[in-house]
C-alpha atoms as a PDB file:
ATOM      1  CA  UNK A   1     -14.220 -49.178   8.327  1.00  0.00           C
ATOM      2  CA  UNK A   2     -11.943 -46.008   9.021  1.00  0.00           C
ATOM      3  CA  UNK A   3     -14.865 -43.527   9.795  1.00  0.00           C
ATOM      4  CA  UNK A   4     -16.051 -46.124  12.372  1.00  0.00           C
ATOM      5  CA  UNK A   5     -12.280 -46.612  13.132  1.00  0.00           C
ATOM      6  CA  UNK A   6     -12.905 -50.377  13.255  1.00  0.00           C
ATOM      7  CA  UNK A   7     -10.354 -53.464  14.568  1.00  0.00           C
ATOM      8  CA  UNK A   8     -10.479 -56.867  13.573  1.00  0.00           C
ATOM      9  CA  UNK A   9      -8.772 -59.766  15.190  1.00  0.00           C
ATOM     10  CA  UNK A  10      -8.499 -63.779  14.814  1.00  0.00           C
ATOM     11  CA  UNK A  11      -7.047 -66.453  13.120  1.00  0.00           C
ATOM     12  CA  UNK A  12      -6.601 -67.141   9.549  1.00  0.00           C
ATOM     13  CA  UNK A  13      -5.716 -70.634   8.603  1.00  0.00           C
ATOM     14  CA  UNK A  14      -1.954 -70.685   6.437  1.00  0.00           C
ATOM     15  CA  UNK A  15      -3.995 -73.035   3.905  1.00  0.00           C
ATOM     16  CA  UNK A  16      -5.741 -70.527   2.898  1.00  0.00           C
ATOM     17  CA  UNK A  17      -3.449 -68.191   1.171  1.00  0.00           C
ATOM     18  CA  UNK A  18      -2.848 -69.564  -2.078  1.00  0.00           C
ATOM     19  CA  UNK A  19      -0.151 -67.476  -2.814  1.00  0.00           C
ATOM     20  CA  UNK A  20       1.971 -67.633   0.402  1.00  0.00           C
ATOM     21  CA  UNK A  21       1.601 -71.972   0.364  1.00  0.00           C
ATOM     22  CA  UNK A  22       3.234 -71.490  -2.906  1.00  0.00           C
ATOM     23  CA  UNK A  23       6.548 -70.595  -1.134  1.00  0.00           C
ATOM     24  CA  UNK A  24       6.337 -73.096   2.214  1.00  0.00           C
ATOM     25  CA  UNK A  25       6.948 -76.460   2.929  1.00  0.00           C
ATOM     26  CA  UNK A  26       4.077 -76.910   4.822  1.00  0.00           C
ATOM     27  CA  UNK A  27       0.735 -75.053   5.070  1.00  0.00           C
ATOM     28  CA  UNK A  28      -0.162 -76.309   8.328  1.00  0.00           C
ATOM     29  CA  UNK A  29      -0.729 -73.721  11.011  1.00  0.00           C
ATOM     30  CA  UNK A  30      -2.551 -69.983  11.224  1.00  0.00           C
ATOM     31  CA  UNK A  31      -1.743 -66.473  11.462  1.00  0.00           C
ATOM     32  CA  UNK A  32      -2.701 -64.395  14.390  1.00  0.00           C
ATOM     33  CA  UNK A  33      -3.433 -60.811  13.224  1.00  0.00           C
ATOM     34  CA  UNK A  34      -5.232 -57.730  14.295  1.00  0.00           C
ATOM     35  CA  UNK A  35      -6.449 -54.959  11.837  1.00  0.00           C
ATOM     36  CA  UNK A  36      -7.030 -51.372  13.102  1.00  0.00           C
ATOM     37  CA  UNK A  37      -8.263 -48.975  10.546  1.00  0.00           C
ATOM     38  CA  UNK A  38      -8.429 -45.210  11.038  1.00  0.00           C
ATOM     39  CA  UNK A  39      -8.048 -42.015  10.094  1.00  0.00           C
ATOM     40  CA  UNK A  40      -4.457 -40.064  11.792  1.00  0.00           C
ATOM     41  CA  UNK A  41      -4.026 -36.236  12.197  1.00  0.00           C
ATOM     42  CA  UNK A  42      -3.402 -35.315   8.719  1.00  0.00           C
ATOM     43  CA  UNK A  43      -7.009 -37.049   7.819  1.00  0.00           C
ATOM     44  CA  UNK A  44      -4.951 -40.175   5.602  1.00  0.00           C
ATOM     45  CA  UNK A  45      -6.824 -42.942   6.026  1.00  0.00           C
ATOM     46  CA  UNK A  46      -4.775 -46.005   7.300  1.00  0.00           C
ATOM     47  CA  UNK A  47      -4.915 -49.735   8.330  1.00  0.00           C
ATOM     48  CA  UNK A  48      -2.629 -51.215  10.992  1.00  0.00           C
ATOM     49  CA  UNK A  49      -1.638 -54.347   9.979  1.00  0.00           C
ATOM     50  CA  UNK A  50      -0.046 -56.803  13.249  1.00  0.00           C
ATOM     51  CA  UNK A  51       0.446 -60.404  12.327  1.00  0.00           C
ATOM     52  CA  UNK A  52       2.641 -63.294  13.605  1.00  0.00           C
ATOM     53  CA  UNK A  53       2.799 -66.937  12.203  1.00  0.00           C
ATOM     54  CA  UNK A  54       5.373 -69.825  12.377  1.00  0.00           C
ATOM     55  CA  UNK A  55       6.122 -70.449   8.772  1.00  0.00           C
ATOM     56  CA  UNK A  56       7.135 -74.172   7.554  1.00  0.00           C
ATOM     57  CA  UNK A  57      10.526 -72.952   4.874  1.00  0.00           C
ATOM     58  CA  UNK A  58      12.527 -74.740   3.207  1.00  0.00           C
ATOM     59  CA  UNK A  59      16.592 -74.060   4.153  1.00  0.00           C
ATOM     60  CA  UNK A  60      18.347 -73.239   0.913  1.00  0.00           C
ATOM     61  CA  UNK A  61      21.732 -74.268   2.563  1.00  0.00           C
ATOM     62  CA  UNK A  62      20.557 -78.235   3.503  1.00  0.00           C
ATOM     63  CA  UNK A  63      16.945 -78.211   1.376  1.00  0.00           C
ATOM     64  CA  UNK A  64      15.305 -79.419   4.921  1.00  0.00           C
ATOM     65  CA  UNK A  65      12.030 -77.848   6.216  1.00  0.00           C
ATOM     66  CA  UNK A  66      12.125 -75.169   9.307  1.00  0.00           C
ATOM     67  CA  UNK A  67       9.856 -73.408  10.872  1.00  0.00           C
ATOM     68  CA  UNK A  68      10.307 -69.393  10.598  1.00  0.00           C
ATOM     69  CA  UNK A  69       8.523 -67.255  12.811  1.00  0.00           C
ATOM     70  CA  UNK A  70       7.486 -64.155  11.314  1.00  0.00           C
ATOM     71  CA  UNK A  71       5.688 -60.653  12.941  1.00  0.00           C
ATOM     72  CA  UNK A  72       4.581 -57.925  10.903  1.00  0.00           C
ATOM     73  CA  UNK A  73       3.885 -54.615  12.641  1.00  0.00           C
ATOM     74  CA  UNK A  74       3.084 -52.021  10.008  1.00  0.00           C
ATOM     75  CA  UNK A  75       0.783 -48.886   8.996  1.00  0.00           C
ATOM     76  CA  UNK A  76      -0.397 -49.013   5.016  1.00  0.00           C
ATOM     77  CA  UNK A  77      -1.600 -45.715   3.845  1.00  0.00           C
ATOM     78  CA  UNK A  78      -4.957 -46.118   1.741  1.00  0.00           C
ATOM     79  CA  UNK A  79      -4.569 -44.425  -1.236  1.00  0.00           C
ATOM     80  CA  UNK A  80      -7.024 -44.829  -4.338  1.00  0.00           C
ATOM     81  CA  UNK A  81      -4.263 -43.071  -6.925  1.00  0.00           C
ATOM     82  CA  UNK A  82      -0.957 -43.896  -7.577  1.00  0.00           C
ATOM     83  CA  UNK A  83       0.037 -40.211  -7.206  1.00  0.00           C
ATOM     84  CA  UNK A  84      -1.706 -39.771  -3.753  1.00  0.00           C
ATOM     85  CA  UNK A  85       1.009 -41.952  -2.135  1.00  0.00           C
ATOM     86  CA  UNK A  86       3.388 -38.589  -2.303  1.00  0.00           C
ATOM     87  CA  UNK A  87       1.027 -37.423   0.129  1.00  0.00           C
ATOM     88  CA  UNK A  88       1.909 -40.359   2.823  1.00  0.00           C
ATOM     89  CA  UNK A  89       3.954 -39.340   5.473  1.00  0.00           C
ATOM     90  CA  UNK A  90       7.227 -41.333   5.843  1.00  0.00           C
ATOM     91  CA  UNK A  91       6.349 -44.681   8.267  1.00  0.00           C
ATOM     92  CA  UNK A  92       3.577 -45.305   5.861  1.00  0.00           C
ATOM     93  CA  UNK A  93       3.430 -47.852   3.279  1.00  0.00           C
ATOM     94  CA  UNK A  94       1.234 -47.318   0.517  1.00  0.00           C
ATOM     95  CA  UNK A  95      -1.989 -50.018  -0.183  1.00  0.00           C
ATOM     96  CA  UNK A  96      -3.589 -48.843  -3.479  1.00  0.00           C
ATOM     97  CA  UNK A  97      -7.404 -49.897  -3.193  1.00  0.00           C
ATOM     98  CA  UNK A  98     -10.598 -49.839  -5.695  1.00  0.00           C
ATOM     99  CA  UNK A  99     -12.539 -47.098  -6.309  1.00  0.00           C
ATOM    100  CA  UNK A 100     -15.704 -48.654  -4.698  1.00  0.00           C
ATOM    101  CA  UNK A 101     -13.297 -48.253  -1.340  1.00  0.00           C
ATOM    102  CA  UNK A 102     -13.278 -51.996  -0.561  1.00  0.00           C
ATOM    103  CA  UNK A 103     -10.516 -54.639   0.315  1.00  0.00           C
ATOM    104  CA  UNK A 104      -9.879 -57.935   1.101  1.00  0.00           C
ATOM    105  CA  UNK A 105      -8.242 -58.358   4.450  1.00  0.00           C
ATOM    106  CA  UNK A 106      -7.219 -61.609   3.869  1.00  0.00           C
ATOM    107  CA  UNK A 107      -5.153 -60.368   0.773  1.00  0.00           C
ATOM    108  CA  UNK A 108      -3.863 -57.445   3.032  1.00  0.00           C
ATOM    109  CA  UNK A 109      -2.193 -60.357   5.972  1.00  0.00           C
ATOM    110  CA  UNK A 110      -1.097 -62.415   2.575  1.00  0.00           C
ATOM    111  CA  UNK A 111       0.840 -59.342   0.899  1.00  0.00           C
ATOM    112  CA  UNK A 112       2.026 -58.718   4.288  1.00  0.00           C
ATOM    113  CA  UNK A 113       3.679 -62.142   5.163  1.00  0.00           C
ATOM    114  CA  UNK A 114       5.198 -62.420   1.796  1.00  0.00           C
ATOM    115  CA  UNK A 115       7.113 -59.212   1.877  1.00  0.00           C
ATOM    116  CA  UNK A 116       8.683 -60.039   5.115  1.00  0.00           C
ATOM    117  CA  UNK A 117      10.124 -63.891   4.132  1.00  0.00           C
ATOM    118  CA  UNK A 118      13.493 -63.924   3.431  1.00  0.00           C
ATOM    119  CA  UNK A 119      14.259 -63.589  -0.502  1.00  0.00           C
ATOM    120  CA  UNK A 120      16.744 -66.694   0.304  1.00  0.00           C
ATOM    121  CA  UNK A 121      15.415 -69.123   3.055  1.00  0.00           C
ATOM    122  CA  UNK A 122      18.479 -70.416   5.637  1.00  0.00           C
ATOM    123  CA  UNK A 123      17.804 -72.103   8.664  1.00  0.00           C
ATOM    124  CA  UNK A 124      19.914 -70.499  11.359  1.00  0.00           C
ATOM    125  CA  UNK A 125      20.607 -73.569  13.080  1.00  0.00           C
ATOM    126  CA  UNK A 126      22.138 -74.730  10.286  1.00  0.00           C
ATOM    127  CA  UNK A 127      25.679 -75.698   8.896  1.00  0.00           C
ATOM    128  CA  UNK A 128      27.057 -76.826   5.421  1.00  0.00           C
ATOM    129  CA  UNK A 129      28.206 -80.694   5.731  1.00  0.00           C
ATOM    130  CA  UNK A 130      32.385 -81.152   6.013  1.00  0.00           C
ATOM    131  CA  UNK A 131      32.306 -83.197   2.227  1.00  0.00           C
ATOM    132  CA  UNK A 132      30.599 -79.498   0.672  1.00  0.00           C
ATOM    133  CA  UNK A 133      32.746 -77.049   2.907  1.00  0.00           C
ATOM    134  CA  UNK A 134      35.980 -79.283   2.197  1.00  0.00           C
ATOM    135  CA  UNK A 135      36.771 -79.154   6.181  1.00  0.00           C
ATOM    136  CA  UNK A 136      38.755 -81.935   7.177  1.00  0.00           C
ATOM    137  CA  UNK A 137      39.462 -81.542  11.501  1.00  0.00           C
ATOM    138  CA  UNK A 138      42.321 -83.758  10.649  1.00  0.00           C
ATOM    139  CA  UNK A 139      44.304 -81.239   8.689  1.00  0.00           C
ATOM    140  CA  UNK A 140      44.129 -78.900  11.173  1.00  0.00           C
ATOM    141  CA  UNK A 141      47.734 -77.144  11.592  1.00  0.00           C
ATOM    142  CA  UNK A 142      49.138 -75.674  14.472  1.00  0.00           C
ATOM    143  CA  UNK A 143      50.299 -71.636  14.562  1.00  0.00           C
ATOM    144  CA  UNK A 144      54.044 -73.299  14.302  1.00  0.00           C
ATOM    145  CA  UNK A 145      53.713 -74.998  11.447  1.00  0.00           C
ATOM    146  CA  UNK A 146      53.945 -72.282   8.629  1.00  0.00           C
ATOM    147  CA  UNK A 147      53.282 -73.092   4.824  1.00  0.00           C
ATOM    148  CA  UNK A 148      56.335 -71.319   2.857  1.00  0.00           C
ATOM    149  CA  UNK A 149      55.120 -67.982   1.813  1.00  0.00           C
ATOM    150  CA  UNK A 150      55.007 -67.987  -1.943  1.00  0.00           C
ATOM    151  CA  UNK A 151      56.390 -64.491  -2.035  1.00  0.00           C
ATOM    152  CA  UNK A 152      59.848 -65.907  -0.312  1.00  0.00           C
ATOM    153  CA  UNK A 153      61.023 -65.898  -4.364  1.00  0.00           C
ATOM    154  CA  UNK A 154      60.401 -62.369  -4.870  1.00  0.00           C
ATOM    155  CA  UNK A 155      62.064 -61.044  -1.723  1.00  0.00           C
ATOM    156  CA  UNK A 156      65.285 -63.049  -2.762  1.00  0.00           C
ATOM    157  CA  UNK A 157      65.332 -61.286  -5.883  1.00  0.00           C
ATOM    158  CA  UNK A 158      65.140 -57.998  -4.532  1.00  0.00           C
ATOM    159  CA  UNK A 159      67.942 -58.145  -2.944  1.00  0.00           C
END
Protein backbone atom coordinates (compact mmCIF):
# COMPACT_ATOMS: atom_id res chain seq x y z
CA UNK A 1 0.00 0.00 0.00
CA UNK A 2 2.69 2.87 0.50
CA UNK A 3 4.90 1.95 -2.59
CA UNK A 4 1.65 2.16 -4.65
CA UNK A 5 0.81 5.20 -2.40
CA UNK A 6 -2.77 3.89 -2.16
CA UNK A 7 -6.21 5.77 -0.62
CA UNK A 8 -9.10 4.17 0.66
CA UNK A 9 -12.43 5.71 1.36
CA UNK A 10 -16.11 4.63 2.62
CA UNK A 11 -18.15 3.86 5.33
CA UNK A 12 -17.67 1.63 8.20
CA UNK A 13 -20.70 0.75 10.18
CA UNK A 14 -20.19 1.95 14.32
CA UNK A 15 -21.53 -1.76 15.06
CA UNK A 16 -18.76 -3.02 14.00
CA UNK A 17 -16.08 -1.96 16.32
CA UNK A 18 -16.36 -4.03 19.22
CA UNK A 19 -14.25 -2.09 21.20
CA UNK A 20 -15.51 1.50 20.56
CA UNK A 21 -19.59 0.11 21.20
CA UNK A 22 -18.14 -0.78 24.47
CA UNK A 23 -17.99 2.96 25.44
CA UNK A 24 -21.42 4.39 23.53
CA UNK A 25 -24.86 4.44 24.16
CA UNK A 26 -25.79 3.56 20.94
CA UNK A 27 -23.99 1.84 18.03
CA UNK A 28 -26.19 3.04 15.44
CA UNK A 29 -24.58 5.08 12.70
CA UNK A 30 -21.05 4.88 10.51
CA UNK A 31 -17.84 6.50 10.21
CA UNK A 32 -16.78 8.29 7.13
CA UNK A 33 -12.98 7.90 6.68
CA UNK A 34 -10.35 8.13 4.06
CA UNK A 35 -6.89 6.34 4.30
CA UNK A 36 -3.88 7.68 2.31
CA UNK A 37 -0.74 5.72 2.68
CA UNK A 38 2.66 6.88 1.46
CA UNK A 39 5.98 7.34 1.72
CA UNK A 40 7.14 11.49 2.72
CA UNK A 41 10.62 13.03 1.98
CA UNK A 42 12.58 11.40 4.59
CA UNK A 43 11.37 7.82 2.99
CA UNK A 44 9.05 7.01 6.58
CA UNK A 45 6.36 5.27 5.53
CA UNK A 46 2.98 6.78 6.74
CA UNK A 47 -0.87 6.42 6.70
CA UNK A 48 -3.22 9.42 6.82
CA UNK A 49 -5.89 8.66 8.84
CA UNK A 50 -9.33 11.32 8.25
CA UNK A 51 -12.45 10.15 9.95
CA UNK A 52 -15.68 11.81 11.23
CA UNK A 53 -18.68 10.07 13.02
CA UNK A 54 -21.57 11.27 15.31
CA UNK A 55 -21.02 9.25 18.41
CA UNK A 56 -24.19 8.22 20.70
CA UNK A 57 -22.30 9.14 24.67
CA UNK A 58 -23.53 9.00 27.58
CA UNK A 59 -23.34 12.66 29.68
CA UNK A 60 -21.59 11.96 32.94
CA UNK A 61 -23.22 15.18 34.43
CA UNK A 62 -27.23 13.97 33.77
CA UNK A 63 -26.39 10.02 32.65
CA UNK A 64 -28.61 10.91 29.33
CA UNK A 65 -27.42 9.85 25.82
CA UNK A 66 -25.88 12.65 23.25
CA UNK A 67 -24.64 12.53 20.23
CA UNK A 68 -20.77 13.68 19.92
CA UNK A 69 -19.39 14.43 16.73
CA UNK A 70 -15.94 13.49 16.38
CA UNK A 71 -13.08 14.19 13.30
CA UNK A 72 -9.80 12.75 13.34
CA UNK A 73 -7.21 14.25 11.00
CA UNK A 74 -3.88 12.60 11.69
CA UNK A 75 -0.50 11.10 10.11
CA UNK A 76 0.71 7.60 11.99
CA UNK A 77 4.25 6.81 11.27
CA UNK A 78 4.67 2.95 10.39
CA UNK A 79 7.22 1.68 12.34
CA UNK A 80 7.92 -2.21 12.78
CA UNK A 81 10.32 -1.53 16.13
CA UNK A 82 9.62 0.16 19.08
CA UNK A 83 12.95 2.04 18.79
CA UNK A 84 12.32 3.21 15.13
CA UNK A 85 9.64 5.64 16.40
CA UNK A 86 12.78 8.06 17.52
CA UNK A 87 13.19 8.30 13.96
CA UNK A 88 9.51 9.96 13.36
CA UNK A 89 9.55 13.42 12.81
CA UNK A 90 7.42 15.47 15.28
CA UNK A 91 3.51 15.60 13.69
CA UNK A 92 3.79 11.90 13.49
CA UNK A 93 2.22 9.44 15.64
CA UNK A 94 3.70 6.20 15.85
CA UNK A 95 1.49 2.78 14.59
CA UNK A 96 3.72 -0.24 15.45
CA UNK A 97 2.78 -3.00 12.77
CA UNK A 98 3.76 -6.90 12.19
CA UNK A 99 6.62 -7.98 10.67
CA UNK A 100 4.75 -9.54 7.66
CA UNK A 101 3.95 -5.52 7.01
CA UNK A 102 0.16 -5.93 7.25
CA UNK A 103 -2.72 -4.08 9.15
CA UNK A 104 -6.12 -3.94 9.73
CA UNK A 105 -7.66 -0.68 8.71
CA UNK A 106 -10.58 -1.16 10.49
CA UNK A 107 -8.49 -1.44 13.80
CA UNK A 108 -6.50 1.70 12.59
CA UNK A 109 -10.26 4.09 12.37
CA UNK A 110 -11.16 2.09 15.86
CA UNK A 111 -7.78 3.13 17.75
CA UNK A 112 -8.33 6.37 16.17
CA UNK A 113 -11.91 7.24 17.44
CA UNK A 114 -11.15 6.01 20.85
CA UNK A 115 -8.21 8.23 21.50
CA UNK A 116 -10.09 11.27 20.59
CA UNK A 117 -13.47 10.66 23.05
CA UNK A 118 -13.41 12.57 25.92
CA UNK A 119 -11.85 10.59 29.05
CA UNK A 120 -15.14 12.09 30.90
CA UNK A 121 -18.27 12.36 28.59
CA UNK A 122 -20.44 15.90 29.27
CA UNK A 123 -22.99 17.00 27.09
CA UNK A 124 -22.42 20.68 26.43
CA UNK A 125 -25.90 21.53 26.38
CA UNK A 126 -26.16 20.47 29.59
CA UNK A 127 -26.76 21.80 33.23
CA UNK A 128 -26.76 20.18 36.79
CA UNK A 129 -30.56 20.22 38.18
CA UNK A 130 -31.24 23.24 41.04
CA UNK A 131 -31.95 20.16 43.96
CA UNK A 132 -27.89 18.86 43.05
CA UNK A 133 -26.37 22.47 42.56
CA UNK A 134 -28.38 23.72 45.79
CA UNK A 135 -29.57 26.95 43.62
CA UNK A 136 -32.59 28.30 44.92
CA UNK A 137 -33.64 31.76 42.41
CA UNK A 138 -35.57 32.65 45.46
CA UNK A 139 -32.63 33.39 47.68
CA UNK A 140 -31.21 35.50 45.40
CA UNK A 141 -29.82 38.77 47.32
CA UNK A 142 -29.40 42.04 46.07
CA UNK A 143 -25.66 43.94 46.01
CA UNK A 144 -27.29 45.99 49.17
CA UNK A 145 -27.96 43.43 51.22
CA UNK A 146 -24.49 42.42 52.74
CA UNK A 147 -24.01 39.23 55.01
CA UNK A 148 -21.81 40.52 58.14
CA UNK A 149 -18.28 39.82 57.31
CA UNK A 150 -17.07 37.25 59.77
CA UNK A 151 -13.78 39.05 60.11
CA UNK A 152 -15.80 42.27 61.67
CA UNK A 153 -14.53 40.42 65.25
CA UNK A 154 -11.01 40.54 64.43
CA UNK A 155 -10.83 44.13 63.21
CA UNK A 156 -12.51 45.21 66.60
CA UNK A 157 -9.84 43.62 68.39
CA UNK A 158 -7.16 45.21 66.68
CA UNK A 159 -7.91 48.20 67.62
Amino acid sequence: MVSARRSFEGTLPIAAMSRLCEVLASADGGVQFELDFGRDSLGISYVDVRAQASLALTCQRTLEPFVLPVEVNTRLGLIRQERDEAGLPPDCEPLLVAEDGRLNPADVIEDELLLVLPLVPVNPDSSLPDEVTGYDPDDLTTGDERSENPFAVLRELKK
